[in-house]
C-alpha atoms as a PDB file:
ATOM      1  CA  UNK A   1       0.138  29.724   3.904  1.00  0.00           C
ATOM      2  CA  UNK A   2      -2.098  30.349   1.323  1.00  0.00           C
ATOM      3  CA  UNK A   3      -2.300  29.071  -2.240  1.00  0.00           C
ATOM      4  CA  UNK A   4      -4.310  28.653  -5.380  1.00  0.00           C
ATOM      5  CA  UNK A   5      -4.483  25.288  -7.103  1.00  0.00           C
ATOM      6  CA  UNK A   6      -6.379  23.529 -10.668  1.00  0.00           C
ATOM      7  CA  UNK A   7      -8.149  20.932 -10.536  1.00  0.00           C
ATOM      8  CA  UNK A   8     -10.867  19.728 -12.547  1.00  0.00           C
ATOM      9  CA  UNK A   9     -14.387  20.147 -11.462  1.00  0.00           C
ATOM     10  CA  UNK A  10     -15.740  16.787 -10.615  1.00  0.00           C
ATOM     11  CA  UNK A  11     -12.412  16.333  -8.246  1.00  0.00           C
ATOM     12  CA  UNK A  12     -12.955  19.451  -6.402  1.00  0.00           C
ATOM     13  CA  UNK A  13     -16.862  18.476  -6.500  1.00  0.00           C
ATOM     14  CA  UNK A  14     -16.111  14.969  -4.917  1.00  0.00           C
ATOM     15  CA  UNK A  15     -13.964  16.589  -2.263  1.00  0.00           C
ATOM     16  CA  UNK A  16     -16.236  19.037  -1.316  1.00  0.00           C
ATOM     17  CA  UNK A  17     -18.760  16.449  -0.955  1.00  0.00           C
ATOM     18  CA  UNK A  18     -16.797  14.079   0.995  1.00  0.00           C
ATOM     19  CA  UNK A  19     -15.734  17.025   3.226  1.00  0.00           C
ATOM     20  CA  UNK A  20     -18.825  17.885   4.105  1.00  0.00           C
ATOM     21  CA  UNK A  21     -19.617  14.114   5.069  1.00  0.00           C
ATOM     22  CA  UNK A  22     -16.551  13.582   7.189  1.00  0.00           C
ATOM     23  CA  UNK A  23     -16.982  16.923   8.747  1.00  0.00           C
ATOM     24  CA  UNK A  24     -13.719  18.705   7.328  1.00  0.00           C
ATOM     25  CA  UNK A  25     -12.900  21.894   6.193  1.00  0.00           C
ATOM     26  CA  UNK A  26     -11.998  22.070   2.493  1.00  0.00           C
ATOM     27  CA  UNK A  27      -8.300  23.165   3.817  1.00  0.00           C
ATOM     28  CA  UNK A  28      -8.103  20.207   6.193  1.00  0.00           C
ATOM     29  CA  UNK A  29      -9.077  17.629   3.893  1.00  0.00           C
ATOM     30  CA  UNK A  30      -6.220  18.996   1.121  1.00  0.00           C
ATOM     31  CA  UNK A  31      -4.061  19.064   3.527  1.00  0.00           C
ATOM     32  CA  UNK A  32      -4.600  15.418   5.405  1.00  0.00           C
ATOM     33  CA  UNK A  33      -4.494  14.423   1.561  1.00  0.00           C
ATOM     34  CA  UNK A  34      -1.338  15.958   0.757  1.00  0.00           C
ATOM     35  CA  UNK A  35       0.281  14.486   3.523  1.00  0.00           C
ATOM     36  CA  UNK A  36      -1.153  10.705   3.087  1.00  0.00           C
ATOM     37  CA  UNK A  37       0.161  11.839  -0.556  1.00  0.00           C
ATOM     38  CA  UNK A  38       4.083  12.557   0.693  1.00  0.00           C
ATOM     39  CA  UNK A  39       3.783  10.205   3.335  1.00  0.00           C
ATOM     40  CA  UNK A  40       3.127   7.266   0.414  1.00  0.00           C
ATOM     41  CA  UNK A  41       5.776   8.888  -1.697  1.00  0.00           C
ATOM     42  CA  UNK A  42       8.721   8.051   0.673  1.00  0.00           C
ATOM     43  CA  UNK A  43       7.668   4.787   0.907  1.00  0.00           C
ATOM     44  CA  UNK A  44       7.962   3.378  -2.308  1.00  0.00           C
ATOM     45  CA  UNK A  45      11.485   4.315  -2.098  1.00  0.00           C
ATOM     46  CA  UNK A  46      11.338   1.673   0.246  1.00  0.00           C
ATOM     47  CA  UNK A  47       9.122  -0.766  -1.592  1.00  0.00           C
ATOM     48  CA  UNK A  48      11.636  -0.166  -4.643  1.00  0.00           C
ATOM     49  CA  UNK A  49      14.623  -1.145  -2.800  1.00  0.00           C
ATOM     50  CA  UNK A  50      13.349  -3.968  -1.593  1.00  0.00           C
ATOM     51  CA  UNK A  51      12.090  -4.916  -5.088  1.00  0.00           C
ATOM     52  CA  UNK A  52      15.525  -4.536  -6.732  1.00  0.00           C
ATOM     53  CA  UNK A  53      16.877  -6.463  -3.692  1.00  0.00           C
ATOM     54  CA  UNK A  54      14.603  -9.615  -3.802  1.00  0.00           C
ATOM     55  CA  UNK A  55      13.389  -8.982  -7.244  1.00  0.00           C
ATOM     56  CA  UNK A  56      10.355  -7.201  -8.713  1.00  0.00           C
ATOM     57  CA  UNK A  57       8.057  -9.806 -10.760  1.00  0.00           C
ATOM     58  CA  UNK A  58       9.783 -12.803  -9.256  1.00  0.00           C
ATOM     59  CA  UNK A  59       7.373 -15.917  -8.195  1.00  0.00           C
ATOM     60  CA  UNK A  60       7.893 -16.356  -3.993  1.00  0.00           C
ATOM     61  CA  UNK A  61       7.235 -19.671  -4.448  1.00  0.00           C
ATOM     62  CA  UNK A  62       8.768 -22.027  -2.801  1.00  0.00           C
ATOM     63  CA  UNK A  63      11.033 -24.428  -4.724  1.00  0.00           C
ATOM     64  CA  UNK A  64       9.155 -27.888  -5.534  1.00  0.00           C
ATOM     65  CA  UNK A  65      11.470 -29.542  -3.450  1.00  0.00           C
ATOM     66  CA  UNK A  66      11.959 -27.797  -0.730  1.00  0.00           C
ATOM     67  CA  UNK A  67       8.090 -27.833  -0.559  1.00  0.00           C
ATOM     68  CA  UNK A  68       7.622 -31.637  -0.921  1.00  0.00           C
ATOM     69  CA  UNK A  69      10.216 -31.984   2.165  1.00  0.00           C
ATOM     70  CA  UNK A  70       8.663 -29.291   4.458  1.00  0.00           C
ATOM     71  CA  UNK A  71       4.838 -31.315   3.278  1.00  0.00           C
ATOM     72  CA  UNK A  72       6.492 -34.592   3.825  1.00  0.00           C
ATOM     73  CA  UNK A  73       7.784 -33.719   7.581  1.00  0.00           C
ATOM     74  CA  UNK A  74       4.993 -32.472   8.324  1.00  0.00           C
ATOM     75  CA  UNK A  75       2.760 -35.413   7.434  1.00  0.00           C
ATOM     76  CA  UNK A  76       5.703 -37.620   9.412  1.00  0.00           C
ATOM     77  CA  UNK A  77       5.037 -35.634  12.400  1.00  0.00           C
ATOM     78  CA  UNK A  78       1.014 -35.434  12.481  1.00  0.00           C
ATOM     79  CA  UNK A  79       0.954 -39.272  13.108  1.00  0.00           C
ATOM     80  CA  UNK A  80       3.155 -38.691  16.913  1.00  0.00           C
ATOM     81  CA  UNK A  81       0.340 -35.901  17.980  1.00  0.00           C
END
């Protein structure tokens, strides 16, 4: 299928540029784009469920502690090695 698109002119000059570098046809390299483009879309459906499950700007950190437990049998271990 054929279509007709706008974009500005230093985007289409970049991708004509890098097309010619990697070898592509101006067609192939819209369309591998397009397609990394969709294929990242459906994954931040993803990325957003798992956000709202764990929570978005939560720290991972792990709880003082839990950490000074984990350190501490560690260190208690290291000396039987």
């Amino acid at each position: 299928m054929k279509t007709a698109i706008s974009i500005p002119d230093n985007l289409y000059a970049a991708a004509e540029a890098y097309a010619r570098k990697a070898g592509l046809s101006r067609s192939e390299l819209y369309r591998r784009a397009l397609h990394g483009f969709l294929k990242d879309q459906g994954t931040q459906g993803v990325t957003a469920a798992l956000d709202s499950l764990y929570g978005d700007g939560e720290s991972s950190a792990l709880d003082p502690l839990i950490l000074h437990l984990q350190e501490a049998s560690v260190t208690a271990t290291d000396a039987d090695w």
